[in-house]
C-alpha atoms as a PDB file:
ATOM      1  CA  UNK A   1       0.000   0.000   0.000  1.00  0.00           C
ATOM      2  CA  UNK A   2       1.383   3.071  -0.978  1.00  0.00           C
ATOM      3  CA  UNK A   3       1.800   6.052   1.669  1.00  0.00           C
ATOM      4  CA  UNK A   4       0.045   9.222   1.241  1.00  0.00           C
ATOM      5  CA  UNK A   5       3.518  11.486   0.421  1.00  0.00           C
ATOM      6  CA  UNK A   6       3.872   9.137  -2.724  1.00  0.00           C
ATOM      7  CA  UNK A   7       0.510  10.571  -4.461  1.00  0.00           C
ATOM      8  CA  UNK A   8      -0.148  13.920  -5.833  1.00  0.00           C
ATOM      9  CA  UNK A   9      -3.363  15.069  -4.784  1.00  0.00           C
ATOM     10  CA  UNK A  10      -5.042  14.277  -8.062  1.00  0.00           C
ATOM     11  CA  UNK A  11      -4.072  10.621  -7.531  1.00  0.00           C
ATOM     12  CA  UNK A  12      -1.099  10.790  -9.506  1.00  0.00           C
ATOM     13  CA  UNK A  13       1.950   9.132  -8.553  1.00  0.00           C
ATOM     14  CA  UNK A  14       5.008  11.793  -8.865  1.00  0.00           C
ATOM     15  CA  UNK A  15       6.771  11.042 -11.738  1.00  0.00           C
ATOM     16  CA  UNK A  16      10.090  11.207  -9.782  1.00  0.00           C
ATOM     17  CA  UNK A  17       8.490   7.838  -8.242  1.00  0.00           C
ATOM     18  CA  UNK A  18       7.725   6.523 -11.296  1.00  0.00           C
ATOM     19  CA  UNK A  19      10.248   3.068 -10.941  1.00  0.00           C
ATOM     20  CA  UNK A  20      11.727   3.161 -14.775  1.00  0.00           C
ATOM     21  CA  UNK A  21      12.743   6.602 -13.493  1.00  0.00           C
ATOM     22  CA  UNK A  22      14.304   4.973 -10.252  1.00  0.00           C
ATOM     23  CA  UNK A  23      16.167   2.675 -12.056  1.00  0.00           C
ATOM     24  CA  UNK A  24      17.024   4.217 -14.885  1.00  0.00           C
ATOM     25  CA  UNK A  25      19.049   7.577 -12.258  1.00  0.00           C
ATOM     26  CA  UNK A  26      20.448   4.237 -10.536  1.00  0.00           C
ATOM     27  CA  UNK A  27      22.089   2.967 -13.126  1.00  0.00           C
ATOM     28  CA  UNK A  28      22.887   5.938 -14.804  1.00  0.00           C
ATOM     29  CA  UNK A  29      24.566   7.318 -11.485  1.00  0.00           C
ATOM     30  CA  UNK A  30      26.404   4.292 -10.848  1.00  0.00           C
ATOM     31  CA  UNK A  31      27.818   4.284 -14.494  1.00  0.00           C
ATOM     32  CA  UNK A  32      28.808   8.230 -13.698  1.00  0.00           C
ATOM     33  CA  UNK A  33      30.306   7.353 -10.294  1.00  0.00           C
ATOM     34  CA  UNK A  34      32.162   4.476 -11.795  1.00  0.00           C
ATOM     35  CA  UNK A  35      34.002   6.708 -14.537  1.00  0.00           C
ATOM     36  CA  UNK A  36      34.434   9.896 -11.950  1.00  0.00           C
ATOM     37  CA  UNK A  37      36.232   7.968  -9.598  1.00  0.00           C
ATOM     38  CA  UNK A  38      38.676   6.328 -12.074  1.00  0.00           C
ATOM     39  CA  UNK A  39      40.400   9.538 -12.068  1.00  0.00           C
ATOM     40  CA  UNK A  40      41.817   9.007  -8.720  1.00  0.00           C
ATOM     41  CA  UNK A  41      41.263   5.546  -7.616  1.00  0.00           C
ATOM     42  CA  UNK A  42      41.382   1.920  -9.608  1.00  0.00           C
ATOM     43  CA  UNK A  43      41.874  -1.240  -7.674  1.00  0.00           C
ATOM     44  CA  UNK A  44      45.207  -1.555 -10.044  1.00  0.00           C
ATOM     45  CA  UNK A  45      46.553   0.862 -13.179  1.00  0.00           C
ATOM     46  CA  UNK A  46      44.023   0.118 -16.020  1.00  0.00           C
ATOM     47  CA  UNK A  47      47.012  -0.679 -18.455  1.00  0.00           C
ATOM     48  CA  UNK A  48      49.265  -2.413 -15.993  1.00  0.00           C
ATOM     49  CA  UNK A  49      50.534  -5.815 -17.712  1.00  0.00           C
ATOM     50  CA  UNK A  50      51.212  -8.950 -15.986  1.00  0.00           C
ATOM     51  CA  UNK A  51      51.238 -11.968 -17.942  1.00  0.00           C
ATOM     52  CA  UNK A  52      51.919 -14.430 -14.825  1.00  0.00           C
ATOM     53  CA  UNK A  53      48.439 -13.526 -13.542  1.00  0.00           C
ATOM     54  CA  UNK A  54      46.526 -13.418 -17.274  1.00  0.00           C
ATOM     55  CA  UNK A  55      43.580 -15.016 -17.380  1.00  0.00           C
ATOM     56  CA  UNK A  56      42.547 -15.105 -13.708  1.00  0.00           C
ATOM     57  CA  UNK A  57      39.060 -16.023 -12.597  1.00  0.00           C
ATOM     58  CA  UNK A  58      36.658 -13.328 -10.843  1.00  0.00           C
ATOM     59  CA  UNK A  59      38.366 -13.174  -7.177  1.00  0.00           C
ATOM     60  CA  UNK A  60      38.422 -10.922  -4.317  1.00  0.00           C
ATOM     61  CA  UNK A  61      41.998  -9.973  -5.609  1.00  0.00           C
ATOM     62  CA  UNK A  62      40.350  -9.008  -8.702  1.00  0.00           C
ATOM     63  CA  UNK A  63      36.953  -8.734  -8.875  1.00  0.00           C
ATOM     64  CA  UNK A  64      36.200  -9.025 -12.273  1.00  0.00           C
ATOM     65  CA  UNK A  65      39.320 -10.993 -13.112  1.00  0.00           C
ATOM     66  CA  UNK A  66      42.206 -10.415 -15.432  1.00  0.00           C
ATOM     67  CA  UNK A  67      42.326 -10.792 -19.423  1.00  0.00           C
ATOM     68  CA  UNK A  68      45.049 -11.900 -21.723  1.00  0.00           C
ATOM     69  CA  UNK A  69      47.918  -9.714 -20.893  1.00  0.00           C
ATOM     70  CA  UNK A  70      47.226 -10.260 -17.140  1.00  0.00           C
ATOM     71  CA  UNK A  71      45.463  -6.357 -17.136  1.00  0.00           C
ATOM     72  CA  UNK A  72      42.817  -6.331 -14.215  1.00  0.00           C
ATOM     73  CA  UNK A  73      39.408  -5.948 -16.113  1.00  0.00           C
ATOM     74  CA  UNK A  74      37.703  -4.379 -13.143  1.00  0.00           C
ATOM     75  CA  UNK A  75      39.845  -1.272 -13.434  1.00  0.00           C
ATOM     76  CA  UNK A  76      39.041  -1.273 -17.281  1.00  0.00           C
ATOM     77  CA  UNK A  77      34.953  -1.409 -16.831  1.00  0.00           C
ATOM     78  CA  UNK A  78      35.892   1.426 -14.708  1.00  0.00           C
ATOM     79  CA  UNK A  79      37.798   3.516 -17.143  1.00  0.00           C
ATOM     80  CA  UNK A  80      35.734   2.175 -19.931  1.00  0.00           C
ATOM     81  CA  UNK A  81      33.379   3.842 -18.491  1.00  0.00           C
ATOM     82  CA  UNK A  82      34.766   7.542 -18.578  1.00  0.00           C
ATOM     83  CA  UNK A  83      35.962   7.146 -22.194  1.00  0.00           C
ATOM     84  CA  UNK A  84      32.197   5.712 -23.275  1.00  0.00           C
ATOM     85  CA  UNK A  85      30.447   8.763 -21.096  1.00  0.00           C
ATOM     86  CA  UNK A  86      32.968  11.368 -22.721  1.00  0.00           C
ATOM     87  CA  UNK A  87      32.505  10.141 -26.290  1.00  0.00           C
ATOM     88  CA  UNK A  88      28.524  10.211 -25.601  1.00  0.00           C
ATOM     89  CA  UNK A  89      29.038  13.931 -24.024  1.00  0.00           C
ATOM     90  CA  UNK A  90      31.148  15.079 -27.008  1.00  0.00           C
ATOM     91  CA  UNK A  91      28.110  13.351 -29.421  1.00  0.00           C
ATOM     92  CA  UNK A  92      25.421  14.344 -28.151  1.00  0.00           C
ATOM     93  CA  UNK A  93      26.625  17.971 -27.255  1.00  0.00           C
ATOM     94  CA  UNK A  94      27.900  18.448 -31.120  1.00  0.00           C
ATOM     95  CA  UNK A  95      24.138  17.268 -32.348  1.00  0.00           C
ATOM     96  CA  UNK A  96      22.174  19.135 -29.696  1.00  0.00           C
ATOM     97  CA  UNK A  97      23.826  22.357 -30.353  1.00  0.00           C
ATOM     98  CA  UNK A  98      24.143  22.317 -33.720  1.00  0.00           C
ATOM     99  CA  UNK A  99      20.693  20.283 -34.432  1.00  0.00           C
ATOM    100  CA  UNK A 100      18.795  22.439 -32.069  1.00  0.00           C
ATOM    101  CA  UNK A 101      20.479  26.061 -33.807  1.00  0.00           C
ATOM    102  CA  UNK A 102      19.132  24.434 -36.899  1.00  0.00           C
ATOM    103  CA  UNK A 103      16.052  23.619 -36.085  1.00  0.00           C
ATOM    104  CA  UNK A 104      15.385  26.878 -34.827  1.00  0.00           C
ATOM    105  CA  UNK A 105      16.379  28.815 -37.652  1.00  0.00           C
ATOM    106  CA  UNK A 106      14.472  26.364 -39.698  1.00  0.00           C
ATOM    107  CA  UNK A 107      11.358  27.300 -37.789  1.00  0.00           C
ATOM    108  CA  UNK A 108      11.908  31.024 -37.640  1.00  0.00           C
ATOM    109  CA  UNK A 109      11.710  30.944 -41.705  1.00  0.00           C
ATOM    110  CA  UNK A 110       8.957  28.498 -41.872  1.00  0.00           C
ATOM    111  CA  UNK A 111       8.100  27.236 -45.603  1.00  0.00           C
ATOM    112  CA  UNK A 112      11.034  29.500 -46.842  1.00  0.00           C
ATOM    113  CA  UNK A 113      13.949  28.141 -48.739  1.00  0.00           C
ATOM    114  CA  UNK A 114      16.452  27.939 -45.972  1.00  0.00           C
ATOM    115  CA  UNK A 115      13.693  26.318 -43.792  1.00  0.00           C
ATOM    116  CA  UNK A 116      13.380  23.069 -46.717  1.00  0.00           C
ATOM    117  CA  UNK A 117      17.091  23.139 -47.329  1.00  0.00           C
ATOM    118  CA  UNK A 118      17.802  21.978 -43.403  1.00  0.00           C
ATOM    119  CA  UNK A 119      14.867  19.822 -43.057  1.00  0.00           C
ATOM    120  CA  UNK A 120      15.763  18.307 -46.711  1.00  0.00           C
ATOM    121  CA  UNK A 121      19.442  17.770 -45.541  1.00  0.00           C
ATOM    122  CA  UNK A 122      17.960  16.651 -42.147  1.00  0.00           C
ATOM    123  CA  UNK A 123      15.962  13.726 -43.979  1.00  0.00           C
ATOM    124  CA  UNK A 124      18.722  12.810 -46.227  1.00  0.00           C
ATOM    125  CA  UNK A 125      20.982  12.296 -43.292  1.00  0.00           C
ATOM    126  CA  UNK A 126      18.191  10.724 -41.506  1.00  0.00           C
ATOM    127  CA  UNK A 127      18.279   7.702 -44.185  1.00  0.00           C
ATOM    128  CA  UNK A 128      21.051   6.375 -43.708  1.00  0.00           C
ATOM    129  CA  UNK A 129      21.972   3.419 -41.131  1.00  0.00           C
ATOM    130  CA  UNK A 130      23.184   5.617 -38.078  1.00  0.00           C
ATOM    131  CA  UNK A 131      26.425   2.908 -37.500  1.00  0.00           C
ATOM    132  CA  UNK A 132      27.015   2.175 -41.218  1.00  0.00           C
ATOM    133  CA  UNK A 133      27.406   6.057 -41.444  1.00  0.00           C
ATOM    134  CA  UNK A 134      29.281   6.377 -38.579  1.00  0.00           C
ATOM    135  CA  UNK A 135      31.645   2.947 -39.773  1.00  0.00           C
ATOM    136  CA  UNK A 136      32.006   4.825 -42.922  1.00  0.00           C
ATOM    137  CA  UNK A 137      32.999   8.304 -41.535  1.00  0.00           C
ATOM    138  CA  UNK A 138      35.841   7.001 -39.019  1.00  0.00           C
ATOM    139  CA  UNK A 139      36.945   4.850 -41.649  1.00  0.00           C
ATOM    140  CA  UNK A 140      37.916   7.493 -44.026  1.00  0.00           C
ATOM    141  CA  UNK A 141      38.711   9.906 -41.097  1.00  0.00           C
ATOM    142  CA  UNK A 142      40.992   6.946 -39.419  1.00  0.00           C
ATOM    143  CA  UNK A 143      40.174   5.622 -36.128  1.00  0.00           C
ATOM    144  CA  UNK A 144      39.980   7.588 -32.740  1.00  0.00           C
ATOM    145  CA  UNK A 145      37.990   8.768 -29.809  1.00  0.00           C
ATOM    146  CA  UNK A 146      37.970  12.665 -31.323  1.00  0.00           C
ATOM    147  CA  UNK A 147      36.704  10.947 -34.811  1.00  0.00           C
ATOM    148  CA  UNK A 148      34.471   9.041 -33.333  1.00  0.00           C
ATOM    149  CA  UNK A 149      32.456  11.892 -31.241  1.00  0.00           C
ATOM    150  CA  UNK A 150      32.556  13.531 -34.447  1.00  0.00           C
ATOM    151  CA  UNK A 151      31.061  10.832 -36.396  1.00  0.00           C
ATOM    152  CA  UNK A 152      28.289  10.194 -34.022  1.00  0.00           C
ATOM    153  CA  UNK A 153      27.875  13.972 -33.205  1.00  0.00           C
ATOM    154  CA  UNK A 154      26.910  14.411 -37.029  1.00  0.00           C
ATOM    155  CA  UNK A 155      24.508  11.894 -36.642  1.00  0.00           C
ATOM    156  CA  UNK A 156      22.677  13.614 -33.893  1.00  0.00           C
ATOM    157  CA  UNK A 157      21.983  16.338 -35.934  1.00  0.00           C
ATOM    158  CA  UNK A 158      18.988  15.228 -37.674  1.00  0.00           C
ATOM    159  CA  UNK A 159      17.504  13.775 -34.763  1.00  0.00           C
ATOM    160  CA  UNK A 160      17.634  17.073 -32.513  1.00  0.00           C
ATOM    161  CA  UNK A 161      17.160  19.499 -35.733  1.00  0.00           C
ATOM    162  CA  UNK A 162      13.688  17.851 -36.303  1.00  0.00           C
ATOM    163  CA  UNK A 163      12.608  18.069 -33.064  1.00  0.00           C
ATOM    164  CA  UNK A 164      13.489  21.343 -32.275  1.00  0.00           C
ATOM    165  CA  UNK A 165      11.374  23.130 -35.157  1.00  0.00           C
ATOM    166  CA  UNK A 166       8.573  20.896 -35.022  1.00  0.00           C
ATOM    167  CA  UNK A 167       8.555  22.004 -31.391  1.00  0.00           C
ATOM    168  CA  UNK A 168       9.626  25.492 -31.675  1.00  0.00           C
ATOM    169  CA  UNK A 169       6.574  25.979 -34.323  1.00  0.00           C
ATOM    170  CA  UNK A 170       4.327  25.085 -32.326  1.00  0.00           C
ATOM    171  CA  UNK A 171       5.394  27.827 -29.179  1.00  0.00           C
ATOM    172  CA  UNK A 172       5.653  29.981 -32.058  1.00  0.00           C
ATOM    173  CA  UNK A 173       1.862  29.653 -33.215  1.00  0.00           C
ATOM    174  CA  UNK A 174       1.113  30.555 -28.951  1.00  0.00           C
ATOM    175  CA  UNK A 175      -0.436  34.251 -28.394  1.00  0.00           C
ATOM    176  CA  UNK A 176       2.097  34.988 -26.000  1.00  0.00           C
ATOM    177  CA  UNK A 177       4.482  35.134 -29.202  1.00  0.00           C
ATOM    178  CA  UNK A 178       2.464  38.099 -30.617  1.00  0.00           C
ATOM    179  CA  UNK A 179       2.281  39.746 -26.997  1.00  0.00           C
ATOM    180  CA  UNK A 180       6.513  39.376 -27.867  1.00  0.00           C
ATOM    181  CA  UNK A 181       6.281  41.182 -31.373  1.00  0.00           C
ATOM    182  CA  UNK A 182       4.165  43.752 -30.267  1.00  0.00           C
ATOM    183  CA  UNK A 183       6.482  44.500 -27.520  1.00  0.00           C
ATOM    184  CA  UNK A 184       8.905  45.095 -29.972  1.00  0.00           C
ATOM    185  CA  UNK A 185      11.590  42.056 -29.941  1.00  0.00           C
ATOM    186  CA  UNK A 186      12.637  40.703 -33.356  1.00  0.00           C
ATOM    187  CA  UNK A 187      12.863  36.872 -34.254  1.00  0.00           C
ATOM    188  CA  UNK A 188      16.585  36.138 -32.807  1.00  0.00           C
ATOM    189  CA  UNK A 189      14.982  38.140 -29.247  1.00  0.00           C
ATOM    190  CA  UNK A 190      11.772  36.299 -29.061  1.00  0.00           C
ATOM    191  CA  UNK A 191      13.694  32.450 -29.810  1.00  0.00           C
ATOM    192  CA  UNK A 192      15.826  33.408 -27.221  1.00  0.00           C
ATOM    193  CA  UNK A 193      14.065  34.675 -24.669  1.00  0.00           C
ATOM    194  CA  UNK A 194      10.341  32.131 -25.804  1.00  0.00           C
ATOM    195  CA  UNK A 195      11.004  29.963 -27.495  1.00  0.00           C
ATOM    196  CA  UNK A 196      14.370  27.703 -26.269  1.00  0.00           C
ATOM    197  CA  UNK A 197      13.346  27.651 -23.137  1.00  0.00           C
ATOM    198  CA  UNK A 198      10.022  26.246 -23.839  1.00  0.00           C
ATOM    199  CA  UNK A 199      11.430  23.459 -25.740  1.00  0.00           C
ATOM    200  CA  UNK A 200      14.103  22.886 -23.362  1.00  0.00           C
ATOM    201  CA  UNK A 201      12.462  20.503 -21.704  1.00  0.00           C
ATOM    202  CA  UNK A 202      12.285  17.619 -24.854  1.00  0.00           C
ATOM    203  CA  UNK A 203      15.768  18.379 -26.047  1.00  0.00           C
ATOM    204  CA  UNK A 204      16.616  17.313 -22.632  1.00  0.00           C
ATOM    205  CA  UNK A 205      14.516  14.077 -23.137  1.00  0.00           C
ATOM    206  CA  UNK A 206      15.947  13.565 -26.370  1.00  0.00           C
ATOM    207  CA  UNK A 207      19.547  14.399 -25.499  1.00  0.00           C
ATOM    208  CA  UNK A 208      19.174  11.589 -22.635  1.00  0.00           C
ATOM    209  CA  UNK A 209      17.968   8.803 -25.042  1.00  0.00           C
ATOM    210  CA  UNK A 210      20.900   9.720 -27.734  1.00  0.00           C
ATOM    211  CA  UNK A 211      23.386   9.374 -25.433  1.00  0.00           C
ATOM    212  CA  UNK A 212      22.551   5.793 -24.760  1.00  0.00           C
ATOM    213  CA  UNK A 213      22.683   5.360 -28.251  1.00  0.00           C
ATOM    214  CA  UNK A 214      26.320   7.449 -28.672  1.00  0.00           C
ATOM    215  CA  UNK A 215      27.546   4.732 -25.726  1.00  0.00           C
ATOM    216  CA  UNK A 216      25.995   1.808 -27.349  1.00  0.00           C
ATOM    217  CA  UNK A 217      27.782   3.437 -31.430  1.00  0.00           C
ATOM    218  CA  UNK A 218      30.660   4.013 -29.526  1.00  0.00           C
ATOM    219  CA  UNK A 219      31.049   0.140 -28.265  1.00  0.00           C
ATOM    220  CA  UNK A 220      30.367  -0.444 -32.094  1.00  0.00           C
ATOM    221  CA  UNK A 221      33.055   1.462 -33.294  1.00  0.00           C
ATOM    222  CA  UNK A 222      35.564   0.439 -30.543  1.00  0.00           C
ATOM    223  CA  UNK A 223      34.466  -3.276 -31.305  1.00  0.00           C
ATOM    224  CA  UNK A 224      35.445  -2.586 -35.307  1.00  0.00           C
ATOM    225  CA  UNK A 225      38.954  -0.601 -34.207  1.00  0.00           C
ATOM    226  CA  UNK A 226      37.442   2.278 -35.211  1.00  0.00           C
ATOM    227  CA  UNK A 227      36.660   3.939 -31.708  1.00  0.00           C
ATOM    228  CA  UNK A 228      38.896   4.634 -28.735  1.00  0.00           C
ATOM    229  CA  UNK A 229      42.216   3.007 -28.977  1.00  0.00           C
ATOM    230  CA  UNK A 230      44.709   1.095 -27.497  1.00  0.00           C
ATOM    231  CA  UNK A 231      46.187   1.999 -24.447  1.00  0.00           C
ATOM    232  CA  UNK A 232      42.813   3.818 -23.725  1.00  0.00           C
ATOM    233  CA  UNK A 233      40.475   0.965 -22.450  1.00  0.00           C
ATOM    234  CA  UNK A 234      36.984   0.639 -23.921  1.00  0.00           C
ATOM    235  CA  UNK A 235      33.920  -2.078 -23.441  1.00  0.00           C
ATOM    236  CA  UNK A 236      33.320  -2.214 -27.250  1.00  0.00           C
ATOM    237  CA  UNK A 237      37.462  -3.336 -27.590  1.00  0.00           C
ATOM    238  CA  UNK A 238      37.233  -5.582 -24.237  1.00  0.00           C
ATOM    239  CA  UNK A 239      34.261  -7.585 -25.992  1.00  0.00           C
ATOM    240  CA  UNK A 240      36.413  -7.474 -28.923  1.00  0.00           C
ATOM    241  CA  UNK A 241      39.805  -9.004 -27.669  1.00  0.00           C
ATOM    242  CA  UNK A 242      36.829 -11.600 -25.492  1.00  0.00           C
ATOM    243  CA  UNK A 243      35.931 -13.521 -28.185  1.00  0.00           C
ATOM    244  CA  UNK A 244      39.016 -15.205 -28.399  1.00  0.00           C
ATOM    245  CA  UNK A 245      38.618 -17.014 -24.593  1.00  0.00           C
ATOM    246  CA  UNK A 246      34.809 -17.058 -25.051  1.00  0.00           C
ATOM    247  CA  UNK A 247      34.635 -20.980 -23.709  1.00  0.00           C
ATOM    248  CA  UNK A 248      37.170 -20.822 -21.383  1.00  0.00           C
ATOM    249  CA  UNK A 249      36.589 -17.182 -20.078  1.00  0.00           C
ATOM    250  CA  UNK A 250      33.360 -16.057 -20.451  1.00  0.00           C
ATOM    251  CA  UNK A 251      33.554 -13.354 -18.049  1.00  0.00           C
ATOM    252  CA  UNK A 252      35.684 -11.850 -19.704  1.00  0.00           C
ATOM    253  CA  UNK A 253      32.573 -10.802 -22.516  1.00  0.00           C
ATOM    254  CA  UNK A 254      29.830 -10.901 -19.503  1.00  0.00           C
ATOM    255  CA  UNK A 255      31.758  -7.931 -17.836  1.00  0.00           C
ATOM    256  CA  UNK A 256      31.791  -5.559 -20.603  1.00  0.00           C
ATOM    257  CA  UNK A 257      28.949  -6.729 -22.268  1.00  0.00           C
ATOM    258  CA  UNK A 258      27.068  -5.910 -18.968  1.00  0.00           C
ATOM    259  CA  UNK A 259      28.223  -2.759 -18.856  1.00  0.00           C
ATOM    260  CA  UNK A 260      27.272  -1.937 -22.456  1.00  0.00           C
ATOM    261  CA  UNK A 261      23.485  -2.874 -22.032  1.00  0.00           C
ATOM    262  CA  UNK A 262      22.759  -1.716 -18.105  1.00  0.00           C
ATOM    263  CA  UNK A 263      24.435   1.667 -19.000  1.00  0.00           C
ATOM    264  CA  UNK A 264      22.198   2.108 -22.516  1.00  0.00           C
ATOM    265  CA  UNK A 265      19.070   0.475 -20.191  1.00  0.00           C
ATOM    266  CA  UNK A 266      19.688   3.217 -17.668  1.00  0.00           C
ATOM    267  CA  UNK A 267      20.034   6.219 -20.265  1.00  0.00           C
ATOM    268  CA  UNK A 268      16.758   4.497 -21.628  1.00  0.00           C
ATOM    269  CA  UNK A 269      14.911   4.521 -18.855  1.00  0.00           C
ATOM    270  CA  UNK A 270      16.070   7.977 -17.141  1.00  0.00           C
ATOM    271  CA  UNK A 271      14.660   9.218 -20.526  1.00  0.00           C
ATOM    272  CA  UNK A 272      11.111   7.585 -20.183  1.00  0.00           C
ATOM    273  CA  UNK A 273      11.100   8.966 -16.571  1.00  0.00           C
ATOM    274  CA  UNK A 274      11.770  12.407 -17.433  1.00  0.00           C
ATOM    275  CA  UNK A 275       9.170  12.226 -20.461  1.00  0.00           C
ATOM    276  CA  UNK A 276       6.842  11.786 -18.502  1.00  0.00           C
ATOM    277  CA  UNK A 277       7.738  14.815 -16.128  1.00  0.00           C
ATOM    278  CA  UNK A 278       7.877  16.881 -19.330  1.00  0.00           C
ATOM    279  CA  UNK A 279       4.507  15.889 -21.044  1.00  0.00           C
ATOM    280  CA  UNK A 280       2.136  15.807 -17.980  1.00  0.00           C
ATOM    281  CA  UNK A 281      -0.513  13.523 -20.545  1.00  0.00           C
ATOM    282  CA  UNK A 282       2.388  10.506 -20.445  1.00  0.00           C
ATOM    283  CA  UNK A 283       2.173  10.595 -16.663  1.00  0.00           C
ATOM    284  CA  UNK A 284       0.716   6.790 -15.937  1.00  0.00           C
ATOM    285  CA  UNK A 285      -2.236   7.095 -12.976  1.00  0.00           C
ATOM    286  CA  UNK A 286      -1.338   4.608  -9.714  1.00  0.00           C
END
């Protein structure tokens, strides 16, 4: 039976109560705690070698075990995890900005030619397989973390440029935006001032549910070479250099793999929490 503090008065559970939202903030925060404090603590250096303990089982000397070259693959989950969260940071920060500034203009010059030129460009981009594209792009750019949050960045852009103007139009079609005019502000004044922060709230969403998908193209890439490389550790690699030891080793896949999907679950589900805190309709009754 739930207590009285957990209800709004309307009968509504508070969306902060809402359990994917509960476990999706767990798991995202223990993914975030993980990769801030591998800058100043790891049970042993991430890269240290040594071959006369490789291939250890999961013990309380290492909790996760040791891989190939003896390199303890608790301490790499943990750094993994920095170099995954920084690569979806740098992603999804390159396609928010520059998808949302897009979007926005696009909207400001509704039906106009600049307006079908982005949304055009948006679609063509849109068509493509997102990890293909990406593959592609870091191929021809050469492999590496910077390449990589480019590659994925790029692909954001569609995603956040087509939300933000179909968004944005519809704060723009609001009375309050003619109260704006009247006072005097131009377009750049009232998009500012109105509009962004009235669509804040879904980029958010949105920016939360791409970065489980940066983390998960990110593995992808890192799995193909393509993606953070060697010394840096990364789960896509780990799974990578796993396949080898598969039957012998399995935890040495289970570890990373783990990793991969609870961090992209968590992302996922801190997303569907917040929607619903955003769009008061999606809020389920208790």
């Amino acid at each position: 039976m739930s207590s009285v503090q957990d209800k709004a008065p309307g009968g509504k559970r508070h969306w902060w109560l809402a359990p994917s939202f509960v476990i999706g903030a767990v798991l995202a925060a223990l993914v975030i705690v993980a990769a801030l404090v591998s800058y100043v603590w790891t049970p042993y250096p991430p890269t240290q070698m040594a071959i006369l303990n490789r291939l250890k089982s999961p013990s309380a000397a290492n909790w996760f075990g040791t891989d190939q070259f003896g390199r303890d693959v608790f301490s790499m989950i943990m750094v993994g995890a920095r170099n995954s969260l920084a690569v979806g940071l740098g992603a999804v920060g390159i396609g928010m900005v520059l998808g949302t500034t897009l979007g926005l203009t696009a909207s400001v010059r509704r039906d106009g030619i600049l307006d079908h030129v982005i949304m055009r460009t948006a679609d063509f981009t849109h068509a493509f397989p997102a990890v293909l594209t990406a593959i592609m792009m870091t191929a021809v750019a050469g492999p590496g973390m910077l390449n990589a949050v480019v590659a994925i960045g790029v692909l954001n852009l569609p995603y956040f440029a087509r939300l933000a103007r179909g968004a944005a139009l519809q704060v723009w079609a609001q009375d309050f935006i003619q109260a704006a005019r009247a006072a005097g502000l131009n377009n750049r004044q009232i998009t500012l001032r109105h509009v962004l922060p009235n669509i804040a709230g879904i980029l958010v969403v949105q920016a939360t549910i791409q970065f489980a998908l940066a983390v998960l193209a990110e593995a992808g890439l890192s799995y193909l070479g393509l993606g953070t490389q060697p010394p840096n550790p990364s789960w896509g690699r780990m799974l990578n250099e796993a396949q080898t030891f598969m039957a012998a080793q399995p935890w040495l896949a289970i570890f990373p793999g783990a990793a991969i999907a609870l961090t992209v679950l968590g992302f996922n589900l801190l997303g569907d929490g917040l929607r619903d805190a955003v769009d008061p309709r999606l809020r389920r009754s208790r």
